[in-house]
Structure formats: structure tokens, C-alpha cells
Protein backbone atom coordinates (compact mmCIF):
# COMPACT_ATOMS: atom_id res chain seq x y z
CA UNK A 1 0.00 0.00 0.00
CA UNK A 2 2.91 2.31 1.01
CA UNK A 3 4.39 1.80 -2.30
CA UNK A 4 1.83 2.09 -4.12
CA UNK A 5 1.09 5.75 -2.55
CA UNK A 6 4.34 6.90 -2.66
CA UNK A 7 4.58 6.00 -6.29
CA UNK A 8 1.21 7.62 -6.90
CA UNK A 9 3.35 11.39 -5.28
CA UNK A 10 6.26 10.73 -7.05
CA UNK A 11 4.21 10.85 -10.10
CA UNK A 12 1.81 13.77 -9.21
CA UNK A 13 5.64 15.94 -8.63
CA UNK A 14 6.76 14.70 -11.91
CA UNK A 15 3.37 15.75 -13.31
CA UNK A 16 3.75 19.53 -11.57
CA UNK A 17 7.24 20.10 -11.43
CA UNK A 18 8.71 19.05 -15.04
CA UNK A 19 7.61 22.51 -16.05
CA UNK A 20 10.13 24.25 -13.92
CA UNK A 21 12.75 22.71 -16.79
CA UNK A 22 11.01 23.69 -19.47
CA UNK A 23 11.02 27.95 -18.26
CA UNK A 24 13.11 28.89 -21.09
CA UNK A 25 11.68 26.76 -23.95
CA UNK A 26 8.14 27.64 -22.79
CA UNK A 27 9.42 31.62 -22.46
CA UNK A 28 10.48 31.84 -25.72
CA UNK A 29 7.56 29.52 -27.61
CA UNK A 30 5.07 32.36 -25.65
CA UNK A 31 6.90 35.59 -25.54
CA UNK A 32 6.31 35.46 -21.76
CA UNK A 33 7.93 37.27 -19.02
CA UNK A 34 8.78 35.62 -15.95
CA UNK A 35 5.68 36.57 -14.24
CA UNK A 36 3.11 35.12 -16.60
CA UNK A 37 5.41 31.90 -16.62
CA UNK A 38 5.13 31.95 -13.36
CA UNK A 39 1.42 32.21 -13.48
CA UNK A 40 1.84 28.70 -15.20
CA UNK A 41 3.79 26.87 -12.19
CA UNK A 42 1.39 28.69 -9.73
CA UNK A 43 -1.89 30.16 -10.23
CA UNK A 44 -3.24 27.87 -13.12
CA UNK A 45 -2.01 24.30 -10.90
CA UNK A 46 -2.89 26.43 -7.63
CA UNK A 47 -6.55 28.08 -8.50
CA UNK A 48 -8.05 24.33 -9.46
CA UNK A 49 -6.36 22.47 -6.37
CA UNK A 50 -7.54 24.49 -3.87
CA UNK A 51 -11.20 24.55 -4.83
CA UNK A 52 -11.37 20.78 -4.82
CA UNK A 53 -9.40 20.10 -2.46
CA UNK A 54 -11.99 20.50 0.33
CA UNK A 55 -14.26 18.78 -2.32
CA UNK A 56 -12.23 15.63 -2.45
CA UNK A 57 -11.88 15.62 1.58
CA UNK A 58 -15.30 15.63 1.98
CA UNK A 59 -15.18 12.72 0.20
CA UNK A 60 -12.45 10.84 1.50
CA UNK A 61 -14.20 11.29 4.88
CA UNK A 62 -17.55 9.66 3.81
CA UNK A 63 -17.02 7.27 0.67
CA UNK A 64 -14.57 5.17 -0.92
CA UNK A 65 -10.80 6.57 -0.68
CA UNK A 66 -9.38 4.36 -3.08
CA UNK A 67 -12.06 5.02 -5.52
CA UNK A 68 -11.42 8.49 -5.10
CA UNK A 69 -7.74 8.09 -5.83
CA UNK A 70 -8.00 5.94 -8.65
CA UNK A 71 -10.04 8.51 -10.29
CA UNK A 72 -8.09 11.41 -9.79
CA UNK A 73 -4.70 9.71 -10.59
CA UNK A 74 -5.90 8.67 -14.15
CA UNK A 75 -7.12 12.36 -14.61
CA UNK A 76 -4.18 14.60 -13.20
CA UNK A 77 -1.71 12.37 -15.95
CA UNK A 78 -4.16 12.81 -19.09
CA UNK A 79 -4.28 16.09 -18.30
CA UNK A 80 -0.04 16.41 -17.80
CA UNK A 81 -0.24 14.73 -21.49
CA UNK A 82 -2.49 16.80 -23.02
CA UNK A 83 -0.17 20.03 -21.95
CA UNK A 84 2.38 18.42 -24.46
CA UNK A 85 -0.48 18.92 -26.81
CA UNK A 86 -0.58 22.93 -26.42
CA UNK A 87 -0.27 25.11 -28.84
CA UNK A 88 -0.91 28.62 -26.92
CA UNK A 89 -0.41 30.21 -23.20
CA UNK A 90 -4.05 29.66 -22.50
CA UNK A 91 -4.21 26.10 -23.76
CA UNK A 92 -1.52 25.60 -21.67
CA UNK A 93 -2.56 27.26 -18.71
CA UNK A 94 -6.03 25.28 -19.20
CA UNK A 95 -4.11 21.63 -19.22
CA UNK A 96 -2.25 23.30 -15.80
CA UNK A 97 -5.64 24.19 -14.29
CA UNK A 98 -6.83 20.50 -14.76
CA UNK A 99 -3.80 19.00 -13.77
CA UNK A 100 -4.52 20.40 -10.40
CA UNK A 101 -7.54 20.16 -9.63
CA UNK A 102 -6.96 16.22 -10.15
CA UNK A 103 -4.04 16.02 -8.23
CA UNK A 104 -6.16 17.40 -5.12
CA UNK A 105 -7.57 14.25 -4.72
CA UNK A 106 -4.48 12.81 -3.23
CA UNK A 107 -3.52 14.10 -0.19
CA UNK A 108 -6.51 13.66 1.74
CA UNK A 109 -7.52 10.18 0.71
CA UNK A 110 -3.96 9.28 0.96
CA UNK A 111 -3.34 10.45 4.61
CA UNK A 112 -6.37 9.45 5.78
CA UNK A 113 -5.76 5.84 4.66
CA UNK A 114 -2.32 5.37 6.39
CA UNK A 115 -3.58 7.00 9.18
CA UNK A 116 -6.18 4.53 9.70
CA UNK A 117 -3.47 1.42 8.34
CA UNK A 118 -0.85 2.11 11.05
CA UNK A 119 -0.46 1.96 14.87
CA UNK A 120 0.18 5.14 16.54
CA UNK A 121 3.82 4.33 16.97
CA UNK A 122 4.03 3.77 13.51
CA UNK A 123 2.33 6.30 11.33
CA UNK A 124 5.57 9.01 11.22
CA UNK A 125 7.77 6.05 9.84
CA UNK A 126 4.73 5.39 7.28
CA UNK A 127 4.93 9.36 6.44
CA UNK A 128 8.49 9.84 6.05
CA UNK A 129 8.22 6.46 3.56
CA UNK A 130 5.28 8.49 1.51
CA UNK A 131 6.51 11.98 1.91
CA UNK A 132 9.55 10.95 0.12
CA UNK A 133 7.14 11.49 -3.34
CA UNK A 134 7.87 15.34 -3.63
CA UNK A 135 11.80 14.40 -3.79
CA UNK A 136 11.76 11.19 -5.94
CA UNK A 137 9.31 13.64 -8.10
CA UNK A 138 10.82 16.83 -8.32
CA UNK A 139 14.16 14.92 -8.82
CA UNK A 140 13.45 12.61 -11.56
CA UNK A 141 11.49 15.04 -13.38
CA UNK A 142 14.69 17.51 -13.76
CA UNK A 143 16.80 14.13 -14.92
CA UNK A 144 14.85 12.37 -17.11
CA UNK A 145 12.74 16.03 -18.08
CA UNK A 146 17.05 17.26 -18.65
CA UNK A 147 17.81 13.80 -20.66
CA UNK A 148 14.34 13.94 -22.63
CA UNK A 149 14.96 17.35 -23.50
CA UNK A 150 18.38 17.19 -24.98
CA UNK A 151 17.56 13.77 -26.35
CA UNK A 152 14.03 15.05 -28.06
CA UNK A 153 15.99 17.67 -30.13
CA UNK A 154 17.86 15.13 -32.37
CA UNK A 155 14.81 12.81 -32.92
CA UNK A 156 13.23 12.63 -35.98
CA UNK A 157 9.75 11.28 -35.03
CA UNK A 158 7.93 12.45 -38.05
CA UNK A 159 6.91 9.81 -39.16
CA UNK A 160 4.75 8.81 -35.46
CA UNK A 161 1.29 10.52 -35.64
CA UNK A 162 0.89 13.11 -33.34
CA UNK A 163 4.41 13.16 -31.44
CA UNK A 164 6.11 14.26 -34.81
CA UNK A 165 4.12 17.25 -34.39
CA UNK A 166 5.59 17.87 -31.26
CA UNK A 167 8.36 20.22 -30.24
CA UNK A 168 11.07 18.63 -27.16
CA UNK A 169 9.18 20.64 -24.55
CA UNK A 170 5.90 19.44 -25.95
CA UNK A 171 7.33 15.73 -26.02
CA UNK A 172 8.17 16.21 -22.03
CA UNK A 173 4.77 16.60 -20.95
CA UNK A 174 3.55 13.92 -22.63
CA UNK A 175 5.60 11.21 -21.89
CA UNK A 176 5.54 12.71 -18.21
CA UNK A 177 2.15 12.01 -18.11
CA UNK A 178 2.13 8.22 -18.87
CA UNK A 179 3.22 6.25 -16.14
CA UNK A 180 0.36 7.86 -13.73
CA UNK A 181 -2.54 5.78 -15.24
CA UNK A 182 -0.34 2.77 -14.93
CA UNK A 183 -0.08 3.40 -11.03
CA UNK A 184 -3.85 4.23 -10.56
CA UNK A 185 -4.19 0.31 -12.31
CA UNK A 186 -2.14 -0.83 -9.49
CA UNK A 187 -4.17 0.95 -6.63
CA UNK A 188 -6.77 -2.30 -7.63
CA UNK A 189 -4.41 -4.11 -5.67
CA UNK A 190 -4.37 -2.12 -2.72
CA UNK A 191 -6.96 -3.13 0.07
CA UNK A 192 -8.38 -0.05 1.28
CA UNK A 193 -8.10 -0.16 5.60
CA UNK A 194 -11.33 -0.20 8.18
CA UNK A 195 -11.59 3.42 9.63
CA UNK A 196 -10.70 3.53 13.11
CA UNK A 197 -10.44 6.54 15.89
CA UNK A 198 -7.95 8.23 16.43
CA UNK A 199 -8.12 8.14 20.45
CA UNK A 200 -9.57 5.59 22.81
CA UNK A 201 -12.41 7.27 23.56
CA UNK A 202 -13.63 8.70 20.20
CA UNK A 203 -16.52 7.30 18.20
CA UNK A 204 -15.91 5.87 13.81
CA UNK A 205 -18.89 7.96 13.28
CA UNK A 206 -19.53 10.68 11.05
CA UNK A 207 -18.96 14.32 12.29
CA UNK A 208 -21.15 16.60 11.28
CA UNK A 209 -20.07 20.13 10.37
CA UNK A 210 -21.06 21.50 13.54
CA UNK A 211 -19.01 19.38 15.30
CA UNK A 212 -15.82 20.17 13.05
CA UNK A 213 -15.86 23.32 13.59
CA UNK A 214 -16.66 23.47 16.81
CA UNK A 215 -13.06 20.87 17.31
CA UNK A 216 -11.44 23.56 15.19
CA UNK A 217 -12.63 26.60 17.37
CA UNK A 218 -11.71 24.33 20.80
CA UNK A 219 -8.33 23.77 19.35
CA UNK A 220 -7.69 27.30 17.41
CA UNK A 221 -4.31 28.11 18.72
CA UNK A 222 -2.78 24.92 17.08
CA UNK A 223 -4.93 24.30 13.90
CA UNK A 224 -4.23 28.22 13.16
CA UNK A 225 -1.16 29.01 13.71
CA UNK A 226 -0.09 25.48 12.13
CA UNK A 227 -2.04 26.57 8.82
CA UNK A 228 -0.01 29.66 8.91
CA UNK A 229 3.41 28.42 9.85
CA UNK A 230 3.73 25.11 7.69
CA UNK A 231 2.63 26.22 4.64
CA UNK A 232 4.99 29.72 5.13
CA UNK A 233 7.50 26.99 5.11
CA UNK A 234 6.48 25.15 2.31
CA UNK A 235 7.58 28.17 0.38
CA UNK A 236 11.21 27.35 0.14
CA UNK A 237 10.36 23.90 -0.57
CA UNK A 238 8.54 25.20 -4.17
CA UNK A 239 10.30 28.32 -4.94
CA UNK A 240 13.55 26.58 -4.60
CA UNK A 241 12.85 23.31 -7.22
CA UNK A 242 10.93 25.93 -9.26
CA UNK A 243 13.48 28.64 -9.93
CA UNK A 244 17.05 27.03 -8.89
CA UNK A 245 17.14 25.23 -12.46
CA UNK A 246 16.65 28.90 -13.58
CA UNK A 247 19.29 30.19 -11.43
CA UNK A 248 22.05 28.04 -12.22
CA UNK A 249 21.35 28.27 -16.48
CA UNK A 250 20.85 32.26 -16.24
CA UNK A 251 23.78 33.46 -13.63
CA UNK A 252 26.34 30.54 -14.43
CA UNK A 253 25.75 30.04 -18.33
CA UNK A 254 25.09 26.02 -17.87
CA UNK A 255 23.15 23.89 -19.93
CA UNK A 256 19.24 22.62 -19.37
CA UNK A 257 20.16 18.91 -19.06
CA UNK A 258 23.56 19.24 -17.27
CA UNK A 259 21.47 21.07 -14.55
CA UNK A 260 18.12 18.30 -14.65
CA UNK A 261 21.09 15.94 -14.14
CA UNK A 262 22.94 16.73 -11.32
CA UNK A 263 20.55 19.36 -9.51
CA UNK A 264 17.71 16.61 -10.20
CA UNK A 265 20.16 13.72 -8.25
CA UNK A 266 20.64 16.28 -5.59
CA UNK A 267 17.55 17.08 -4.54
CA UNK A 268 15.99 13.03 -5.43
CA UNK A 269 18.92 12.03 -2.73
CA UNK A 270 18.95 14.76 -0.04
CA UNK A 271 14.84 15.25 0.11
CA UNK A 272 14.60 11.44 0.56
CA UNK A 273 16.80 10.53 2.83
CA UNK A 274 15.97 13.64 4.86
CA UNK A 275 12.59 13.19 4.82
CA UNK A 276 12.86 9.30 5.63
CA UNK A 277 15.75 9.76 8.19
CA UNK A 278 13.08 12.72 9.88
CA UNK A 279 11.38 10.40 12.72
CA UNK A 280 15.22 9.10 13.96
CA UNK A 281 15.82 13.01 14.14
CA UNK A 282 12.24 13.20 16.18
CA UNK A 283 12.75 9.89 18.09
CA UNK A 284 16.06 11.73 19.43
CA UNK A 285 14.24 14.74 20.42
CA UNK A 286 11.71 12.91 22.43
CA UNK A 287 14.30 10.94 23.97
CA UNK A 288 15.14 14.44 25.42
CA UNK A 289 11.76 14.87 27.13
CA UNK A 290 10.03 16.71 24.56
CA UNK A 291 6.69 15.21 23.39
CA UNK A 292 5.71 18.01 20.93
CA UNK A 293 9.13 16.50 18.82
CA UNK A 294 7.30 16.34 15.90
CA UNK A 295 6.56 20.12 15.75
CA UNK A 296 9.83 20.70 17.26
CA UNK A 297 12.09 19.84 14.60
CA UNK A 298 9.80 21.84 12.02
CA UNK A 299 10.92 24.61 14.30
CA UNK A 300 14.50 24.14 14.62
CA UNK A 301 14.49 23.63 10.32
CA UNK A 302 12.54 26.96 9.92
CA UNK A 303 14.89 28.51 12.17
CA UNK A 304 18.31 27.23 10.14
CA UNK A 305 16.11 28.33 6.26
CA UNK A 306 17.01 31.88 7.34
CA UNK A 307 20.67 31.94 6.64
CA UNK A 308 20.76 29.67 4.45
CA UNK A 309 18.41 30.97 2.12
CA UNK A 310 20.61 34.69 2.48
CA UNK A 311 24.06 32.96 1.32
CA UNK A 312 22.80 32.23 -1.68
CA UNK A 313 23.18 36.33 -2.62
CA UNK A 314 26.90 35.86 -1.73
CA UNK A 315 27.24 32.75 -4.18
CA UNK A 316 29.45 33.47 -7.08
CA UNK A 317 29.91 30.16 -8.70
CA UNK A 318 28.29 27.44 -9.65
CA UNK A 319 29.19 24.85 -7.24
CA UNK A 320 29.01 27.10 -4.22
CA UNK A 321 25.41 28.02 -5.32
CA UNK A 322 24.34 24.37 -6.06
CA UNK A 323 25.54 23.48 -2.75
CA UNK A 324 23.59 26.18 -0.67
CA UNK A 325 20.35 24.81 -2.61
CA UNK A 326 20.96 20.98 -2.03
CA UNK A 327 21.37 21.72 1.64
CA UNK A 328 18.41 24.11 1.43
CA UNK A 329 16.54 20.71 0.23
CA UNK A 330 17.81 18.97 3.38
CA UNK A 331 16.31 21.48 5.79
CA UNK A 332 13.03 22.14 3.70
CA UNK A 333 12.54 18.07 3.64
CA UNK A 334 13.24 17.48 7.00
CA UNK A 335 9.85 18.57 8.72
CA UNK A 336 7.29 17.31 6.00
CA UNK A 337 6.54 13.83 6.99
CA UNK A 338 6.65 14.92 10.88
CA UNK A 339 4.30 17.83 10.49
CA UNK A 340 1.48 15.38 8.61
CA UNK A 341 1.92 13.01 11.44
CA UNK A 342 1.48 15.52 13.96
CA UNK A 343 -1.88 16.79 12.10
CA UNK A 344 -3.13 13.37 12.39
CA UNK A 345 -2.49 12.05 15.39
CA UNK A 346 -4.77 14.71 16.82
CA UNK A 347 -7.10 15.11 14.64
CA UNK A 348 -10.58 12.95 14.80
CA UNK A 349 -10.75 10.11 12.43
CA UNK A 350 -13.16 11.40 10.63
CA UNK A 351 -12.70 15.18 9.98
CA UNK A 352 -9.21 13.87 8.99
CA UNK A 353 -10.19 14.47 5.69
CA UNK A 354 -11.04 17.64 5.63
CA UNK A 355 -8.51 18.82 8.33
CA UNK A 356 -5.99 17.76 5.56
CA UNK A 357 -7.74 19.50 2.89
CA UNK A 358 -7.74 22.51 4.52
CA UNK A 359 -3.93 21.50 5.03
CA UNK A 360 -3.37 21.53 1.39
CA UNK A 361 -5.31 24.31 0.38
CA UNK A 362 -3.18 26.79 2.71
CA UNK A 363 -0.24 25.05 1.72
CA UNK A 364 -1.06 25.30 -1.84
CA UNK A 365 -1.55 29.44 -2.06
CA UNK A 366 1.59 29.79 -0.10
CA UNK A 367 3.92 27.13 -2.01
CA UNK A 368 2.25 26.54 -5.01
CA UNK A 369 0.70 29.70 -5.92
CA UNK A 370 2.82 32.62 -4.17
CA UNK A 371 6.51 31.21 -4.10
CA UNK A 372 7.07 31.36 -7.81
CA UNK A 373 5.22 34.38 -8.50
CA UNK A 374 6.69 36.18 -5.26
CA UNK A 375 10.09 34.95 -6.47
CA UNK A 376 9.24 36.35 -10.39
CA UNK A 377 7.60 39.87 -9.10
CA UNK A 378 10.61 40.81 -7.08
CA UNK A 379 13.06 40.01 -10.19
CA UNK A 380 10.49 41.86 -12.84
CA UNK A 381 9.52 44.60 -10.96
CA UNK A 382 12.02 45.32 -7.94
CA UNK A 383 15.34 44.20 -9.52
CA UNK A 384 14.14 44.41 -13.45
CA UNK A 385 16.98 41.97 -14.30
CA UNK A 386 16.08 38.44 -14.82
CA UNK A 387 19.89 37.64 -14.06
CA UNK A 388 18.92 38.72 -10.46
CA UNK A 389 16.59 35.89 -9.97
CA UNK A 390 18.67 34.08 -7.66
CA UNK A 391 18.71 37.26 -4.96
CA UNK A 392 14.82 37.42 -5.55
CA UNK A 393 14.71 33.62 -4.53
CA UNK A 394 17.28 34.07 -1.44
CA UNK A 395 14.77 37.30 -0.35
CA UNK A 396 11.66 35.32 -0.53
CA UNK A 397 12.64 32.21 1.18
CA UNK A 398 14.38 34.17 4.30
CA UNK A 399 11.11 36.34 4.61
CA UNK A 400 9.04 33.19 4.34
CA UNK A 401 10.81 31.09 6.98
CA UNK A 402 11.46 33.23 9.39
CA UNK A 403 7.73 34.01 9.70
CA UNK A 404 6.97 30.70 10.09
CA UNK A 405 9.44 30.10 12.85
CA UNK A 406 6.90 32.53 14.58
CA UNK A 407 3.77 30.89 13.99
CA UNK A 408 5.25 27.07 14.78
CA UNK A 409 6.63 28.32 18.05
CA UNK A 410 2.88 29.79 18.63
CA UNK A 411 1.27 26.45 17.65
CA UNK A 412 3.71 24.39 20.33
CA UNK A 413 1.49 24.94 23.61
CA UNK A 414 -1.45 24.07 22.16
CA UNK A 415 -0.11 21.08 20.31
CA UNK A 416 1.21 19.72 23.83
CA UNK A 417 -2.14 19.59 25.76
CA UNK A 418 -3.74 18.11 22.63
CA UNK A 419 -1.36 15.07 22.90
CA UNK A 420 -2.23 15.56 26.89
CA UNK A 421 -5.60 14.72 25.83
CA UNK A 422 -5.07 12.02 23.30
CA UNK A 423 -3.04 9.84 25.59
């Protein structure tokens, strides 16, 4: 089941992040700016995800989850193919805009099922197996989007109907696309768990709306500030995979596929193994007494993303600056999978759902929809020098972190007596 889900992320980061590649062959097909390519990475994935993303954790909470993921997976890769198929900035943007709102389907049906497939004790070593999707993703999309790229330019595929029509950028997308409905064919394999509560004394029942937002209202001063600080940190973790490629070909004069290649093995080796050594890191921390650990170490990473994210304005070469954003993607990885565990293991059963729904739609305007565009607006319209993208990247991830180091260190005393309660 594990594999299965994690293969099913992998494949939905391919699906959104192979674009982040293709910036300067999309650029110059369009005439865009960076701003309205931006708009591509962000707002078109971002505006259809977070309207049905509450949509799909309604249902997740009250019908079949693996129906629901089946479904969504075999949409969000048709649609990743049929960008390939584009032949204008609007067509485009309308292949985006479906692309997301299928890929909302995931997250809550996902989380909700290992959740309920897991002991307590288990679930963060589940998470930090699943979470290591975005990583695998965003890292073989730069490698084999780099290796497709330079390879598509000296095919001659005229002959094929349909992908001889097709420019390298085109022929990306559409191959991208493809192995998604094979995985939703292997979630009829997977036997979907029996729900179960979350604490001793709660009831498998449905909650009704009332009572969900009454449990938010009771617990406001960790469900708030968490939906403020975690997805303020998600920022790094899309502006960096979506504008470092750019970065590195713009200030240091490399190629496309020599940066897929190496930055796309970076960030496939340091996001996984962060993200799957991340409950050893939060076992350690408890051994020191603390029982929020899981929150914790999302603190401590947020904390560290400051600096880190201001070096890379000093960076003058290309190997200094590569290695200032592959430990960036140790410290944005770290706190993913412990941060979804501690949403669930205090969260009812059944408003898991839509708890994580509401999750991803905050995440999802902060990472998905701001970070590129905050990243492109400073470097069009404060610098006005798209060399300067990498100071407009280092500006926006400082600003974004250390904000959420404020709201995580907010959410901590609430977060304890909820696990006071729980026990």
C-alpha cells in the first residue's frame, strides 16, 4: 500500500514540477515574461487544487478513498499529457488548471488511509516512507525532463502521428504524463483499511459540520497558527525546485540537461533521505523529554532556512550556489513527513479528511501559488533583471521562513495539551 502511494506522489511531482525545466523553452515559444510563466507553475495548478481540495476531503471522509484516488490519478496524468499537446499560453494554462484540480484528490484520501493502516507508533515512519514522493518527483522530473529534453531535439519522429508534431518541450509533458494511469491500475491491488479513531475514547462515526468546527474553534491556537506556519515553510520547498534550475542556467551560463542531471540527483537524494531519516531526528528529540518533537524539529528547520536561504546572494559560482540549494533541500525536507503526522495524530478520524484539505489548500496558495510568483515579481519589478533571480529567490525564502518560525513556536502549547488529551 505504502508503495503504491508513494509512487502515486512521485508521479503527481513529476506531473507539476517538469515545467520548472522547461522555463526557457516555454518563455520563448510564448513571448512570456517571468511573471506570466510563473502564473503557469502557480496560479493555473494552484486556483483548481484548492477549490477541490476541500471537495475531495469531503469525500475521502464519507465514501470510498481508493475510488477516489484511482479517479483522480488517471485524470491529473491525461491532463499532464495533453499540456504536451498545447499550442498557446491559455491552452496551456487550461491543461495546468486541470492537472490540479486532479491532483487534489491525493492528499486527503492518501493520509487518511495510512492514518487509519498504522499503529500510533508507527504512522511518522509510514509518512516519512510516503513523503519521500515530492523528492523522488521533483528529482526525476529535472533528470529524465534534462535527458528527454536534450535527447528530443535530435529525434526525428515524423513519421509517429501526433508526437512528430511535437516540439522537445511538448514531447516532455507527454511522456511525463504516462506512467500515472499505470499506477492508478495498481491501486486495484491495494486493500483499502477499516476506519478507526484516532483516540480511545472517540466514536468511527460521522462528524457533522457543527461538530468540526466546533473541534477547530476548541483547538484554534494549534490548527491556526499550524495553517499559517507550515505552509509559510512550504515556500522554500517550491520556490527553490521551481526557480534554482533557472538560477544556475541564467547566472552561471550552464546547460538545461547538465542542470536536470545533477541538480535533479541532488535534490531526489537529499529530500529522501531527509525526509525518511526525519522520525530518527524526532525519536532523538523525544528521547530528550520533549513530546511536541514532531513540531519541534519543524521549528529548529525553519529557524536554520534563514541563513541559508541569504548565502545564496553571496554565491558566485556554480558549485558554491548548487551546494547552498541541495542543503536548502535537506532542511526544507526534514519537517514534512513529521508535520502530517502531527496533524493526524490529533485530529478525529473522521474530519481527517477535511482537516488535511484545509492543510493543502493553505499550503497550496503559499507554495504553489505565491513562491514562484513572489520569487518572479521581485526580479520583474524590484530588480528588473532576470539575471537577479537568484537574490529574488534568497529574499523570498528568508522572509518566508522566518515568519513561520513565529507561527510554529505559537502552535507548540497548544499542540502539547492536545497530545495531553489524546493519551
Amino acid at each position: 500500500m505504502i508503495f503504491v502511494l508513494t509512487l502515486a506522489y512521485t508521479a503527481s511531482f513529476i506531473d507539476r514540477q517538469v515545467l520548472n525545466l522547461l522555463v526557457g523553452p516555454i518563455k520563448a515559444e510564448f513571448g512570456l515574461d517571468d511573471t506570466r510563466l510563473s502564473l503557469l507553475q502557480g496560479l493555473a495548478f494552484t486556483s483548481a487544487y484548492v477549490v477541490m481540495s476541500p471537495v475531495f476531503g469531503r469525500i475521502a471522509d464519507v465514501g470510498s478513498r481508493k475510488g477516489v484516488l484511482m479517479f483522480g490519478i488517471a485524470l491529473w496524468s491525461i491532463g499532464t499529457s495533453a499540456c504536451g499537446l498545447a499550442h498557446s499560453y491559455w491552452q496551456l494554462f487550461l491543461a495546468r488548471f486541470g492537472v490540479g484540480g486532479a491532483e487534489a484528490c491525493l492528499t486527503p484520501a492518501a493520509w487518511s488511509i495510512i492514518a487509519d493502516a498504522f499503529p500510533p507508533r508507527l504512522i511518522p515512519r509510514a509518512f516519512s516512507v510516503y513523503m519521500m514522493g515530492p523528492y523522488l518527483g521533483g528529482g526525476l522530473a529535472l533528470i529524465f525532463g534534462g535527458l528527454l529534453l536534450q535527447g528530443a531535439e535530435g529525434w526525428d519522429l515524423s513519421a509517429i502521428p501526433l508526437l512528430g508534431a511535437m516540439k522537445p518541450w511538448q514531447l516532455v509533458f507527454f511522456c511525463a504524463g504516462l506512467p500515472g494511469v499505470l499506477i492508478a491500475l495498481l491501486l486495484v491491488f491495494v486493500k483499502e483499511p477499516a476506519r478507526r479513531a484516532s483516540t480511545a475514547s472517540a466514536e468511527v462515526q460521522t462528524m457533522s459540520s457543527a461538530e468540526i468546527w466546533a473541534t477547530f474553534r476548541r483547538w484554534r491556537g494549534f490548527y491556526g497558527n499550524f495553517y499559517l506556519g507550515m505552509p509559510l515553510f512550504i515556500i522554500p520547498l517550491y520556490a527553490f525546485p521551481a526557480w534554482m534550475p533557472t538560477v544556475l542556467i541564467r547566472k552561471f551560463g550552464v546547460s538545461a540537461a547538465q542542470v536536470g542531471v545533477q541538480y535533479g540527483i541532488a535534490v531526489l537524494i537529499t529530500g529522501s533521505l531527509s525526509v525518511l531519516v526525519s522520525p530518527w531526528v524526532a525519536r532523538a528529540v523525544e528521547r530528550m523529554g520533549r513530546r511536541d518533537n514532531l513540531l519541534l524539529v519543524a521549528l529548529g528547520a525553519s529557524v536554520a532556512m534563514v541563513p541559508l536561504s541569504l548565502a545564496l546572494m553571496a554565491a558566485t559560482d556554480y558549485w558554491t550556489a548548487f551546494a547552498i540549494a541541495t542543503a536548502a533541500s535537506v532542511l526544507y525536507s526534514l519537517p514534512q513527513a513529521l508535520s502530517s503526522s502531527a496533524l493526524q495524530l490529533v485530529t478525529p478520524n473522521r474530519m481527517r479528511g477535511i482537516a488535511s484539505s484545509i492543510y493543502v489548500f493553505v499550503v497550496s496558495v503559499a507554495g504553489l501559488a505565491l513562491a514562484p510568483t513572489f520569487v518572479a515579481l521581485i526580479t520583474d519589478h524590484v530588480f528588473g533583471d532576470e539575471g537577479r533571480v537568484g537574490d529574488s529567490l534568497a529574499i523570498t525564502c528568508a522572509v518566508a521562513a522566518a515568519a513561520s518560525t513565529v507561527f510554529i513556536a505559537r502552535a507548540l502549547p497548544t499542540y502539547r495539551r492536545m497530545l495531553d488529551e489524546a493519551a
